[in-house]
Protein backbone atom coordinates (compact mmCIF):
# COMPACT_ATOMS: atom_id res chain seq x y z
CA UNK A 1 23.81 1.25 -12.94
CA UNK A 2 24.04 -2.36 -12.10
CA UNK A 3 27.65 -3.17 -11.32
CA UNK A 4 27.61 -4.64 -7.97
CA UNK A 5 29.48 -2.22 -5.70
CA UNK A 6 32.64 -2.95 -3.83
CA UNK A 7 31.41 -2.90 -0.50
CA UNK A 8 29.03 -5.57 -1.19
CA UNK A 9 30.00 -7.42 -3.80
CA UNK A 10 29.30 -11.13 -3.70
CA UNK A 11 32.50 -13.78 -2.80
CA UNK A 12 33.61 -14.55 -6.55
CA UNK A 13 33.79 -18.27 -5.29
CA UNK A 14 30.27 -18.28 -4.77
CA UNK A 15 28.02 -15.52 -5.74
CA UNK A 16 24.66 -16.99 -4.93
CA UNK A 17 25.12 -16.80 -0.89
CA UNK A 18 24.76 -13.28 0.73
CA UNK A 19 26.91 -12.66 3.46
CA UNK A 20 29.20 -10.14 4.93
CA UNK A 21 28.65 -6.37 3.65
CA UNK A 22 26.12 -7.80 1.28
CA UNK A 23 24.01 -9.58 4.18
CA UNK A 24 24.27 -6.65 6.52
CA UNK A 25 23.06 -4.48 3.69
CA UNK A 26 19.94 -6.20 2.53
CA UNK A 27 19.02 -6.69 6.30
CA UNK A 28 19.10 -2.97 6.73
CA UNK A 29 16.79 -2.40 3.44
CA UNK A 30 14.76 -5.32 4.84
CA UNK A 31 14.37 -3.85 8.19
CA UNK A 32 13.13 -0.75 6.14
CA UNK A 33 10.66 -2.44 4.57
CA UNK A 34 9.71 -4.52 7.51
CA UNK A 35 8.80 -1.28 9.05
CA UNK A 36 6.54 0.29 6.60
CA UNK A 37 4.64 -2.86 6.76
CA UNK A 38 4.66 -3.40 10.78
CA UNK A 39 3.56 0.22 10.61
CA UNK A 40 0.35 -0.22 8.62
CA UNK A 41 -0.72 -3.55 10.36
CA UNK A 42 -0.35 -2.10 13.62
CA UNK A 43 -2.19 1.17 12.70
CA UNK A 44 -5.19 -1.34 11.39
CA UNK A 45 -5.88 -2.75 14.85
CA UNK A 46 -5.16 0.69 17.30
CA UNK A 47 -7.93 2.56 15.81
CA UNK A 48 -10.27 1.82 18.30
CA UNK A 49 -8.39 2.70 21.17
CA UNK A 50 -6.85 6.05 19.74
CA UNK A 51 -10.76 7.30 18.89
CA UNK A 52 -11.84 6.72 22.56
CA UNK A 53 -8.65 8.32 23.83
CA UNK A 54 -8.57 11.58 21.49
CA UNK A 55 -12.38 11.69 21.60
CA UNK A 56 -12.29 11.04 17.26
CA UNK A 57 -15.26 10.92 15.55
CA UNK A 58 -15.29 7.96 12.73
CA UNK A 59 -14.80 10.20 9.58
CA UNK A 60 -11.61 11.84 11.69
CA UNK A 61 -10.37 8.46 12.70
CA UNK A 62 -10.38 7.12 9.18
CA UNK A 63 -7.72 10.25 8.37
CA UNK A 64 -5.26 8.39 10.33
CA UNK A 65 -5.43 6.02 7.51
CA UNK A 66 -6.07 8.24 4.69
CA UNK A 67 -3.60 10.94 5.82
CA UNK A 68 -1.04 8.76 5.58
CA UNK A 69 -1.53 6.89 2.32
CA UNK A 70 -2.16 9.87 0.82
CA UNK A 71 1.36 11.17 1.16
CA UNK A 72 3.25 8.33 0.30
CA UNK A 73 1.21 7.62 -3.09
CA UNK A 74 1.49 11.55 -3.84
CA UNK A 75 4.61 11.59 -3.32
CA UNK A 76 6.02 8.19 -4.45
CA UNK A 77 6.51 8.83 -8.10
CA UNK A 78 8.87 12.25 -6.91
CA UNK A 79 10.29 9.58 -4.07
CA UNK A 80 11.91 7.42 -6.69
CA UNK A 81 13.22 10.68 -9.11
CA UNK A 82 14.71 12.17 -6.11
CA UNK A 83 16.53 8.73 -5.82
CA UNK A 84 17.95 9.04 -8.91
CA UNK A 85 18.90 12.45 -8.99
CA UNK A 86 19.69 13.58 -5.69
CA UNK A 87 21.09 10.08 -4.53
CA UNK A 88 19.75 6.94 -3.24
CA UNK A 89 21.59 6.71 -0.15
CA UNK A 90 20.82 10.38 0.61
CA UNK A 91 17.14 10.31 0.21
CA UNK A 92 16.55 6.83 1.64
CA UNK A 93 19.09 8.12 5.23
CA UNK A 94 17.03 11.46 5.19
CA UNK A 95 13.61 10.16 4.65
CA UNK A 96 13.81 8.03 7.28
CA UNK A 97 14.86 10.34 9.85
CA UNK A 98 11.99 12.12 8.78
CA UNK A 99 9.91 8.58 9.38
CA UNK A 100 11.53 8.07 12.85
CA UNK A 101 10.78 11.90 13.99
CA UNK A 102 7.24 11.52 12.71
CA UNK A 103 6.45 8.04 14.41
CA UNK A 104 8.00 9.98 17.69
CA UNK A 105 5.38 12.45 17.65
CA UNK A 106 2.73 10.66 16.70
CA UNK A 107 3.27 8.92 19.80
CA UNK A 108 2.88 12.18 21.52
CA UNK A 109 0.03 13.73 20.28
CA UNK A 110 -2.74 14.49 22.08
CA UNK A 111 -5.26 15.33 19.82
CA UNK A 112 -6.20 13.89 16.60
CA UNK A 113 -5.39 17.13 14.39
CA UNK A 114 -1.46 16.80 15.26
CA UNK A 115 -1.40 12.94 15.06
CA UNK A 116 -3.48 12.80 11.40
CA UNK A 117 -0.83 15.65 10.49
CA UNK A 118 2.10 13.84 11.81
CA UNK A 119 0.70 10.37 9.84
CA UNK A 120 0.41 12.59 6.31
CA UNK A 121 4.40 13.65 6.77
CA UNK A 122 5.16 10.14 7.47
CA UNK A 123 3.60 9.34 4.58
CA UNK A 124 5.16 11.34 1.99
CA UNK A 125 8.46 10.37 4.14
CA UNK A 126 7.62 6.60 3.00
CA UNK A 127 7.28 7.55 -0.05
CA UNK A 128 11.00 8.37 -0.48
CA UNK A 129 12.26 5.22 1.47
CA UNK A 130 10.20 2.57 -0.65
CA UNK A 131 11.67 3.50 -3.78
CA UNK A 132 15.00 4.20 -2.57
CA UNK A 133 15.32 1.25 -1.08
CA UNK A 134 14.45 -0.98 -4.19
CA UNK A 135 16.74 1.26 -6.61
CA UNK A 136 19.59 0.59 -3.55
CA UNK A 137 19.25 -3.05 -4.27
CA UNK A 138 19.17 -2.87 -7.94
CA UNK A 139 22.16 -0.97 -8.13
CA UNK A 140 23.68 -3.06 -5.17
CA UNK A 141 23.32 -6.52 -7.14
CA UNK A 142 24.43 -7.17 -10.28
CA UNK A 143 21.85 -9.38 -12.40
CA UNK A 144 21.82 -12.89 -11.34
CA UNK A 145 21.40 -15.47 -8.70
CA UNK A 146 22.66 -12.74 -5.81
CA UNK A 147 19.80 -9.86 -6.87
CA UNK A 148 17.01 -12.85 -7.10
CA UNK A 149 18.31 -14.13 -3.91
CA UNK A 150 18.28 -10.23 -2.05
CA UNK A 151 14.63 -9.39 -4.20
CA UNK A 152 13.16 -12.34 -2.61
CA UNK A 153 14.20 -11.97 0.83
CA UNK A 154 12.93 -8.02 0.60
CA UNK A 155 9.38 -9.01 -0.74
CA UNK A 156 8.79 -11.85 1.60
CA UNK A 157 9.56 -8.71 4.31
CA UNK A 158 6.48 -7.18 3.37
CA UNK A 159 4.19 -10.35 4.33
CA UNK A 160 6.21 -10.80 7.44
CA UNK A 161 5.88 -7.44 8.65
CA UNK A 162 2.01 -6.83 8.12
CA UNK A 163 1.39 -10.48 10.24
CA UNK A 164 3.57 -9.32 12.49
CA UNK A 165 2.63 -5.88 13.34
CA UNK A 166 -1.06 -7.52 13.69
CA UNK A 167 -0.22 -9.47 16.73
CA UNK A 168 2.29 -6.76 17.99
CA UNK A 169 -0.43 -4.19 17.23
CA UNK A 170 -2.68 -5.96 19.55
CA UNK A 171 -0.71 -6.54 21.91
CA UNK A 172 0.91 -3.06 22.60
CA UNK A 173 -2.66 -1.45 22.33
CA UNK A 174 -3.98 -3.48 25.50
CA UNK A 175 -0.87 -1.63 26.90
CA UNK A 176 -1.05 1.81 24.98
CA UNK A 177 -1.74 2.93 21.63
CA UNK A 178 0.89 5.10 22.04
CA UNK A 179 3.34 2.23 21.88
CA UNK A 180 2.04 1.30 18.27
CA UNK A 181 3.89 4.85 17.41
CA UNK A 182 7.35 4.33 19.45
CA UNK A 183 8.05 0.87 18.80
CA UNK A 184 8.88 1.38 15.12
CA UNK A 185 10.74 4.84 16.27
CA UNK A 186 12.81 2.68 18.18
CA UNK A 187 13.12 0.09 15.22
CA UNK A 188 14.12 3.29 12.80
CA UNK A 189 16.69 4.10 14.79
CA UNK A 190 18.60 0.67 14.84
CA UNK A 191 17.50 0.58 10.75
CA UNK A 192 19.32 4.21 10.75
CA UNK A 193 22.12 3.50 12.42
CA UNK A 194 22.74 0.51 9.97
CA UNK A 195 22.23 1.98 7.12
CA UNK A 196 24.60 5.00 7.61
CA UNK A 197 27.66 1.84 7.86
CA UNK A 198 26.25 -0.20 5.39
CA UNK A 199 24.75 1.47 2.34
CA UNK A 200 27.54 1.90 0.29
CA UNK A 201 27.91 6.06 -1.29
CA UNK A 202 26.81 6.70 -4.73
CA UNK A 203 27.89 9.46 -7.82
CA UNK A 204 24.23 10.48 -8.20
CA UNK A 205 23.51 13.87 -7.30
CA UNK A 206 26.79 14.83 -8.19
CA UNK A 207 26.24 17.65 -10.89
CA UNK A 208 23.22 16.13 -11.44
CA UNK A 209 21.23 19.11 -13.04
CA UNK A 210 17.46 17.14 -14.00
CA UNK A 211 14.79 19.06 -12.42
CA UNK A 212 12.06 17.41 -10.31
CA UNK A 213 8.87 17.83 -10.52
CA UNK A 214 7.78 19.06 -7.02
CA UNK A 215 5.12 21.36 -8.77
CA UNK A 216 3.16 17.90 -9.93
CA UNK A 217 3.95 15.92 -6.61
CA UNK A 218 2.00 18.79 -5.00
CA UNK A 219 -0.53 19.20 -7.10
CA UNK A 220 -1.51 15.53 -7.88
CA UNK A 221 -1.94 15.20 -3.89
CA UNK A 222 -3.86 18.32 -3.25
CA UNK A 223 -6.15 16.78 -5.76
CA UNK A 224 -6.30 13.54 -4.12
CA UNK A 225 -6.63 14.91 -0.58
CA UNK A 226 -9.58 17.67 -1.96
CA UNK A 227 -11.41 14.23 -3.43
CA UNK A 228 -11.32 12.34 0.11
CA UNK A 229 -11.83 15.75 1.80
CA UNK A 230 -14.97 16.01 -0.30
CA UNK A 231 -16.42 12.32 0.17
CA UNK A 232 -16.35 12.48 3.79
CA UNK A 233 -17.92 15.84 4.21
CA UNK A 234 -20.58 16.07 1.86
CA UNK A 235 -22.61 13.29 3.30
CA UNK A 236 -23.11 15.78 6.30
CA UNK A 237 -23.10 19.64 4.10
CA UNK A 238 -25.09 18.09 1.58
CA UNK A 239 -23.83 16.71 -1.79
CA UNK A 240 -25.83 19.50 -3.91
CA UNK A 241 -24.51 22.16 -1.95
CA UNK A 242 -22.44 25.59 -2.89
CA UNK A 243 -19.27 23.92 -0.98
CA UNK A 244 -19.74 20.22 -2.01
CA UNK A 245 -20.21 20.89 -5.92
CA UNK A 246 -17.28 23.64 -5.52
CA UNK A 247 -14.86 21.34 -4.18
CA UNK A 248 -15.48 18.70 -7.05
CA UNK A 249 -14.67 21.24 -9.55
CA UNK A 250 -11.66 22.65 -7.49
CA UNK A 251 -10.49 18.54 -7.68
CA UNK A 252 -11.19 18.28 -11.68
CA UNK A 253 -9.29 21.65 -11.69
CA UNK A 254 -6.30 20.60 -10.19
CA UNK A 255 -6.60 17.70 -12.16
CA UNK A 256 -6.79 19.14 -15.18
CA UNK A 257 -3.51 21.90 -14.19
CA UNK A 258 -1.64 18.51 -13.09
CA UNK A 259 -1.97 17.29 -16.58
CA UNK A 260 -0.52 20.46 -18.59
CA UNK A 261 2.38 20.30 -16.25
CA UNK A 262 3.26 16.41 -16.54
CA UNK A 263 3.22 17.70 -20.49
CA UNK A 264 5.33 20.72 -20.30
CA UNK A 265 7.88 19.05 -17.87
CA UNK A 266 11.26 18.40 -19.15
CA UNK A 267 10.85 15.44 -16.54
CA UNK A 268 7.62 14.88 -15.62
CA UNK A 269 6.52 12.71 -13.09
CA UNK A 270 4.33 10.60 -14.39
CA UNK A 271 4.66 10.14 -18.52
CA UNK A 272 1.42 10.37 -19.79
CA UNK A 273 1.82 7.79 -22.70
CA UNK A 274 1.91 5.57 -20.07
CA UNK A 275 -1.68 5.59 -19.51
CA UNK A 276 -2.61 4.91 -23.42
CA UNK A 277 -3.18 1.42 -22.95
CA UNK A 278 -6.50 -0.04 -21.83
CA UNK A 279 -5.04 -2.65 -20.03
CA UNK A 280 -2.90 -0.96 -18.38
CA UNK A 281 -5.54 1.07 -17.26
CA UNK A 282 -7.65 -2.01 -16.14
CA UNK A 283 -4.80 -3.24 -14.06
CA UNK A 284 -4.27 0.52 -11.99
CA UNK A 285 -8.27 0.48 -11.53
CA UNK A 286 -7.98 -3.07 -10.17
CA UNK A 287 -5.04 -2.23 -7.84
CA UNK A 288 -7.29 0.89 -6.69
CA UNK A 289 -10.27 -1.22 -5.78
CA UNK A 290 -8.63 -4.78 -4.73
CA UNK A 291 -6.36 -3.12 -2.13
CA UNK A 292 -8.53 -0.11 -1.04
CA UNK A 293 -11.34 -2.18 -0.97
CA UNK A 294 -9.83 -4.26 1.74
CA UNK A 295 -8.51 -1.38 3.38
CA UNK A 296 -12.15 -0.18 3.63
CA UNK A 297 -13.30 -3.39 4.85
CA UNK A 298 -10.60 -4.39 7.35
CA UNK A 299 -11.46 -0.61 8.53
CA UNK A 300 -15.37 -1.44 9.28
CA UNK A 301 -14.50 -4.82 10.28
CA UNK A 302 -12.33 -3.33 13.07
CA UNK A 303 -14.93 -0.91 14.06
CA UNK A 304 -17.27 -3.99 14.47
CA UNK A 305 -14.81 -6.57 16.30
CA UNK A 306 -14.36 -4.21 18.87
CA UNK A 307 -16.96 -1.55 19.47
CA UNK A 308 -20.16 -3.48 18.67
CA UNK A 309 -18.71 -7.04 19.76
CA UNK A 310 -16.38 -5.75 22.56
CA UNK A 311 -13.28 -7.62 21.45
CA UNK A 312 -9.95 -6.37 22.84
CA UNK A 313 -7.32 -4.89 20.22
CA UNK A 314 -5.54 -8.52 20.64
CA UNK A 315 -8.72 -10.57 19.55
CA UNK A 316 -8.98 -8.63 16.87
CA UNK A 317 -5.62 -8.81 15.45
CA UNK A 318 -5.77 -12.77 15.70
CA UNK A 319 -9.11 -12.60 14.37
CA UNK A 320 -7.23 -11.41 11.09
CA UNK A 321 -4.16 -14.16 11.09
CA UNK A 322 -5.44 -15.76 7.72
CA UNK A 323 -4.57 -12.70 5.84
CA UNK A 324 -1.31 -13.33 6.14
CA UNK A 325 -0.79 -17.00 6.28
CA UNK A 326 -2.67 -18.31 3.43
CA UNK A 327 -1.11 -15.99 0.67
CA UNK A 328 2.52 -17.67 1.53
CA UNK A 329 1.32 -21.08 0.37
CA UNK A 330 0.39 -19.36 -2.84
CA UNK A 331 2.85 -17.16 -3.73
CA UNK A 332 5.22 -20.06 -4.60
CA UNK A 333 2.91 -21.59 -7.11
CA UNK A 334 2.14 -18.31 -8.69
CA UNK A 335 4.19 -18.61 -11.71
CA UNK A 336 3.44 -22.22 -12.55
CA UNK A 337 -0.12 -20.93 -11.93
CA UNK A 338 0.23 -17.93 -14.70
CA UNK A 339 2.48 -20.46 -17.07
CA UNK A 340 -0.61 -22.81 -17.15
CA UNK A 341 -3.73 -20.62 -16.97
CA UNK A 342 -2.55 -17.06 -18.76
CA UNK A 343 -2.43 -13.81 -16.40
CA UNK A 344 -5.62 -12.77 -16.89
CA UNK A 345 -7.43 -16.19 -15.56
CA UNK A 346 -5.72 -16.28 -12.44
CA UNK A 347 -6.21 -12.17 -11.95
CA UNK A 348 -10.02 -12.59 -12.63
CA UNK A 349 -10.08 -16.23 -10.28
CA UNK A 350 -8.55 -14.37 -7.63
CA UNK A 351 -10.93 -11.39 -7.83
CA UNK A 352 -13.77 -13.92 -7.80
CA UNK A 353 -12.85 -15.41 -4.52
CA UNK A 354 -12.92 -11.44 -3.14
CA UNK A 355 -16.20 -11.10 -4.61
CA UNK A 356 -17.43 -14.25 -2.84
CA UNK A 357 -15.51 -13.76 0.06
CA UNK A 358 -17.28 -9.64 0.49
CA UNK A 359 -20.54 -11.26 0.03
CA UNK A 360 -19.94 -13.92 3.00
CA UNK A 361 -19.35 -11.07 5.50
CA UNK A 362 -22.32 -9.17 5.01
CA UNK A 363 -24.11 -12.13 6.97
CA UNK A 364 -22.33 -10.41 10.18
CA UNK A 365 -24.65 -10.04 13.07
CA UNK A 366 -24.17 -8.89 16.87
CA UNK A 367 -23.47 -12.39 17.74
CA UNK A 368 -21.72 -13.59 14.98
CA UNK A 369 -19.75 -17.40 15.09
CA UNK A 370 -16.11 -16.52 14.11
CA UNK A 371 -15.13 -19.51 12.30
CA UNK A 372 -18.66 -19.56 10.51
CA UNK A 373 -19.50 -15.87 9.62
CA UNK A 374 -15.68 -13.88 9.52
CA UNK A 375 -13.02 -16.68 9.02
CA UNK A 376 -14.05 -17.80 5.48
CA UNK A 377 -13.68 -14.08 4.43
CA UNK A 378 -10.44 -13.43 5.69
CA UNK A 379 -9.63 -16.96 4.14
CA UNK A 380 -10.78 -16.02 1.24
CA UNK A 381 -9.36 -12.73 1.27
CA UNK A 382 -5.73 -14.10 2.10
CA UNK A 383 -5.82 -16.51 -0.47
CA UNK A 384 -7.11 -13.96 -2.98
CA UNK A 385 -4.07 -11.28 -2.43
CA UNK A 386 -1.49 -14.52 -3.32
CA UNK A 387 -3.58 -14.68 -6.51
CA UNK A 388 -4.32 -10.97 -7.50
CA UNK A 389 -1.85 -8.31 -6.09
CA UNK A 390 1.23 -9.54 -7.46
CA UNK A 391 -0.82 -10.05 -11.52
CA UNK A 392 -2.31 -6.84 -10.86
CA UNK A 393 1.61 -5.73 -10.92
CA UNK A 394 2.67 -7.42 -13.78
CA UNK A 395 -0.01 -6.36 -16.12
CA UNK A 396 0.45 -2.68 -15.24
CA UNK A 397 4.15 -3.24 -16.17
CA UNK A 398 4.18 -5.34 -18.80
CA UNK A 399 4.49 -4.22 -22.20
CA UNK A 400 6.08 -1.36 -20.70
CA UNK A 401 9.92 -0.08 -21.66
CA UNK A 402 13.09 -1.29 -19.78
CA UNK A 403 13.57 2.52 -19.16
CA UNK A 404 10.23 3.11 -17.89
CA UNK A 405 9.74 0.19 -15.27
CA UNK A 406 10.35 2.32 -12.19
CA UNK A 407 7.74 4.54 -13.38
CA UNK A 408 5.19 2.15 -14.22
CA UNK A 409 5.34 0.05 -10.61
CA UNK A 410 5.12 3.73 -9.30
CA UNK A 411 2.41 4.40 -11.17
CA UNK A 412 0.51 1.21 -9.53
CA UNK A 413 1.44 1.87 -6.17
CA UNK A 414 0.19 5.23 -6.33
CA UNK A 415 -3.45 3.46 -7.48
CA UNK A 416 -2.96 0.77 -4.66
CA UNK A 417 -2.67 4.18 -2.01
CA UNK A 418 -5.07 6.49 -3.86
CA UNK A 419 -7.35 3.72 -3.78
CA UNK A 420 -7.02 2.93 -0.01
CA UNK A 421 -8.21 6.50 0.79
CA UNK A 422 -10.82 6.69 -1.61
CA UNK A 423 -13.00 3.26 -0.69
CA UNK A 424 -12.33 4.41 2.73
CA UNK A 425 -13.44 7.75 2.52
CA UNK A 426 -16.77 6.39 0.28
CA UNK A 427 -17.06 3.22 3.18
CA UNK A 428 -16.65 5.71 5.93
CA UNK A 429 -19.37 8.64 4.38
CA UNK A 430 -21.53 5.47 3.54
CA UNK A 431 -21.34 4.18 7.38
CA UNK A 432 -22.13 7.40 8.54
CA UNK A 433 -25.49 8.22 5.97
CA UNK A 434 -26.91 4.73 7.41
CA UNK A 435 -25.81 4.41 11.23
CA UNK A 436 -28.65 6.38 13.23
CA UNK A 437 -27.99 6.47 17.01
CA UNK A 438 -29.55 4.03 19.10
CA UNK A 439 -29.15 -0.11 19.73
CA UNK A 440 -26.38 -1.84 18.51
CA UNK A 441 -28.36 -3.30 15.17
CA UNK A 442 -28.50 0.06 14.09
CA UNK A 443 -24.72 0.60 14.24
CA UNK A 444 -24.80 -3.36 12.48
CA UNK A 445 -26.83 -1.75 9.94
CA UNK A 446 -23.96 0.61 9.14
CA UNK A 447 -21.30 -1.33 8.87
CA UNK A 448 -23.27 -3.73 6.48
CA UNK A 449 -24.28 -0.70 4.28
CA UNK A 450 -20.27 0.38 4.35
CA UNK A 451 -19.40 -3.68 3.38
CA UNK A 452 -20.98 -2.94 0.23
CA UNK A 453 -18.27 -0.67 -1.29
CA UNK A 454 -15.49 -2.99 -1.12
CA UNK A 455 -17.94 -5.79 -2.96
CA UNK A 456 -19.16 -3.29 -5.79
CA UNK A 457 -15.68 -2.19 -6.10
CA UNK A 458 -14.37 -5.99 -6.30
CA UNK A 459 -17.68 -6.72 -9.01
CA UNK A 460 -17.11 -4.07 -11.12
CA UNK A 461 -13.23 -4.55 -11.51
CA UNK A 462 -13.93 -8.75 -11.55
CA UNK A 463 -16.81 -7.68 -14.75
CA UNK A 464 -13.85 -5.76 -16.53
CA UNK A 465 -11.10 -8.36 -16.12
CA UNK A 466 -13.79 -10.79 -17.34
CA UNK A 467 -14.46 -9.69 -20.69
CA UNK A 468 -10.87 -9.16 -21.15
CA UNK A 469 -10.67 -12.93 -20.83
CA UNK A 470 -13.19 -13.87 -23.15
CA UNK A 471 -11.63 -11.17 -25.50
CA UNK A 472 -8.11 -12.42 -25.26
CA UNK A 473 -7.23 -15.13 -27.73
CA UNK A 474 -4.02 -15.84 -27.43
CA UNK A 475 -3.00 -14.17 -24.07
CA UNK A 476 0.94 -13.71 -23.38
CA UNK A 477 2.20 -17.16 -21.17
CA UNK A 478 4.29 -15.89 -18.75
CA UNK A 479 7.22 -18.59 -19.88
CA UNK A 480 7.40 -15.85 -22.03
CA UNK A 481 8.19 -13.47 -18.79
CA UNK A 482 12.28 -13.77 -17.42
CA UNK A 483 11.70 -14.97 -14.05
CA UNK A 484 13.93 -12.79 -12.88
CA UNK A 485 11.50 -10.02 -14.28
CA UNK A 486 8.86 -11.40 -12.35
CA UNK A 487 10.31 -11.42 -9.03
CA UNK A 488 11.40 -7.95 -9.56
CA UNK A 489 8.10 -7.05 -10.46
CA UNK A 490 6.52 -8.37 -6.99
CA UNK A 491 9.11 -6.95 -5.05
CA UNK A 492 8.40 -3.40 -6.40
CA UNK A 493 5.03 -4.17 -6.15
CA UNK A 494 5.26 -5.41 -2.29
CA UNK A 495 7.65 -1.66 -1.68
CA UNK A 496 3.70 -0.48 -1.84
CA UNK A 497 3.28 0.50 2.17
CA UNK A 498 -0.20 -1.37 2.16
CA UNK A 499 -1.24 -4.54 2.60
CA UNK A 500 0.89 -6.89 1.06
């Protein structure tokens, strides 16, 4: 449906200014948003502090990531059917009580069993809210100036957010890292109270008799969480051994029963067909390893700032501040930049610059020159997401059916979040197999063997992406693309709860 309800329907005098109803409502999605990204940012920089105050080991600590992302991209695709069958205003209210309650008691925990288990329910709680939230302002806005207008403010959320909740992360850690957990519980509960007055009812759910399919959501993220489960443990069982080769095949076999339900379902979660196209295909395995590959990275990088050069949560969050500066001066050029080069050029220029810019940092050291050694990464790395996350999207979607958008930008999010726990669960085993106790070169010597991951990842996609462009002759302009397409596209590309 996209008939512009009553309670927020646009002045008829002008219907290119938000204001009233309509203002109050994308605020409250916006503060939704804003939270999922303040969340992650802040998580990136309090690692340190919660490992030396719940005594975590590094393959536990990286959980706190992994738990989380997990849930929301195995649950994501069941997040955005429940939306549409149960209700959007339903799920996106429940879910985030469920978010508030869960950022409550991670604040509480005191060991790092209940907080990694409290992170994994936030996570699949997230994965409700994103999608609701970008159906509630499809549905909200009728096509035209007034949806462009409310898209762009809720993607340029996502940027704001994850700079934000860097400085704020650092900030309330030389405090308490328990603070990084009840500030956004304290921000859900304004976003709660808003959305209860604002969001305007809907008809869905109302005999609404599709099934969904909670059998697949389950199964697809028991596989995933098996895989990381796997990676991080066999470095230390053994990777030849009775419980390391046994949990592989218990992974392919879930796999494997995930796929005969998604093609017995009456509504399956994820249609298969989608997944027929090669380059469709190239774009999910780039979203896997651009975005986990900087999870995995900013991960070690964090490790390094603070526990081998002894800078305080604070330093390191401003350490990062080009991450999210230098993308905003690119964004704005990005279509003029795919009209005149083709999609593919600019993906595989951007993924060069991450190559380049993964190869710069192995040169850290225990004494390393900021501006010399780490700043042209993150540089490079900032100006690189303006570039590739948002073409990523678009290839993964295009070509795709009107009807099967929503499924297709769930389909990449759940790569961008499966692939943030996978190079971080291969980063983190890698660390671990190369760090042996003793001076602090040794623990350097880790960190550079972990950097690796994220720049294999970035060659292998930036090889792929290559030949596609030497392949592609005449390669789709996107003045073919409705504008209004693409800035749909990035914004439910950005309702991905990683870095954006």
């Amino acid at each position: 449906m996209t008939s512009t309800p009553e309670s927020v329907s646009p002045t008829k005098t002008d219907t290119s200014k938000l204001r009233g109803r309509a203002l109050g409502l994308i605020v409250v999605l916006c503060a939704a948003f804003f939270l999922d990204a303040l969340d992650t940012s802040m998580m990136a920089v309090a690692l340190p502090s919660i490992q030396r105050s719940l005594h975590m080991s590094t393959s536990g600590l990286q959980w706190i990531i992994s738990g989380y992302v997990l849930g929301y991209g195995g649950f994501l695709l069941l997040g955005g059917r429940s939306a549409d069958v149960l209700g959007r205003r339903k799920v996106f209210l429940a879910a985030l009580v469920v978010f508030l309650v869960m950022s409550a008691a991670g604040g509480l925990a005191t060991s790092g069993g209940l907080l990694i288990a409290s992170r994994f329910i936030k996570g699949i709680a997230a994965g409700f809210t994103a999608p609701a939230g970008l159906s509630i302002i499809l549905a909200s806005f009728a096509e035209g100036p007034l949806r462009h207008k409310a898209l762009a403010m809720y993607s340029a959320t996502g940027a704001a957010g994850f700079t934000f909740g860097l400085i704020a992360g650092g900030t309330l850690s030389a405090v308490s890292w328990r603070l990084v957990f009840f500030v956004p519980a304290a921000i859900a509960i304004v976003t709660l109270v808003g959305g209860f007055r604002l969001i305007p009812s809907d008809d869905l759910g109302q005999g609404n008799r599709q099934s969904l399919d909670i059998l697949g959501a389950v199964t697809v993220t028991g596989a995933m969480l098996l895989l990381v489960y796997t990676l991080i443990e066999a470095p230390s069982v053994g990777w030849s051994t009775a419980r390391s080769i046994g949990s592989f095949v218990a992974v392919l076999t879930l796999g494997a029963i995930f796929v005969v339900i998604e093609r017995r379902q009456a509504n399956p979660l994820l249609q298969l067909r989608l997944l027929s196209s090669w380059s469709r295909i190239r774009a999910n395995i780039g979203a896997m390893a651009f975005v986990g590959g900087w999870a995995s990275a900013q991960f070690i990088l964090t490790l390094y700032m603070q526990d081998l050069r002894g800078w305080s949560a604070l330093t390191t969050a401003c350490a990062f501040w080009p991450l999210g500066i230098l993308g905003l001066f690119v964004a704005p050029k990005l279509t003029w930049l795919i009209d005149r080069f083709g999609l593919v050029r600019v993906l595989t220029s951007g993924l060069a610059l991450t190559v380049v810019a993964y190869a710069l940092i192995l040169r850290i050291g225990t004494s390393s020159n900021y501006w010399v050694v780490l700043f042209p990464t993150f540089a490079l790395i900032g100006i690189a997401f303006g570039l590739v996350f948002s073409t990523l999207n678009i290839a993964a979607t295009d070509g795709v059916a009107p009807d099967q958008h929503g499924v297709a930008s769930g389909l990449f999010q759940t790569s961008t979040q499966f692939g943030t726990a996978l190079l971080l669960a291969i980063a983190t085993a890698v660390d671990h197999a190369t760090t042996r106790p003793g001076s602090a070169r040794d623990e350097l010597q880790g960190f550079r063997f972990a950097l690796l991951v994220p720049l294999v990842a970035s060659c292998i996609v930036l090889v792929l992406n290559g030949i596609a462009t030497v392949r592609r002759g005449n390669e789709k302009r996107p003045s073919q693309l409705n504008v209004a397409e693409l800035t749909q596209s990035l914004a439910a590309a950005e309702s991905s709860d990683k870095i954006v």
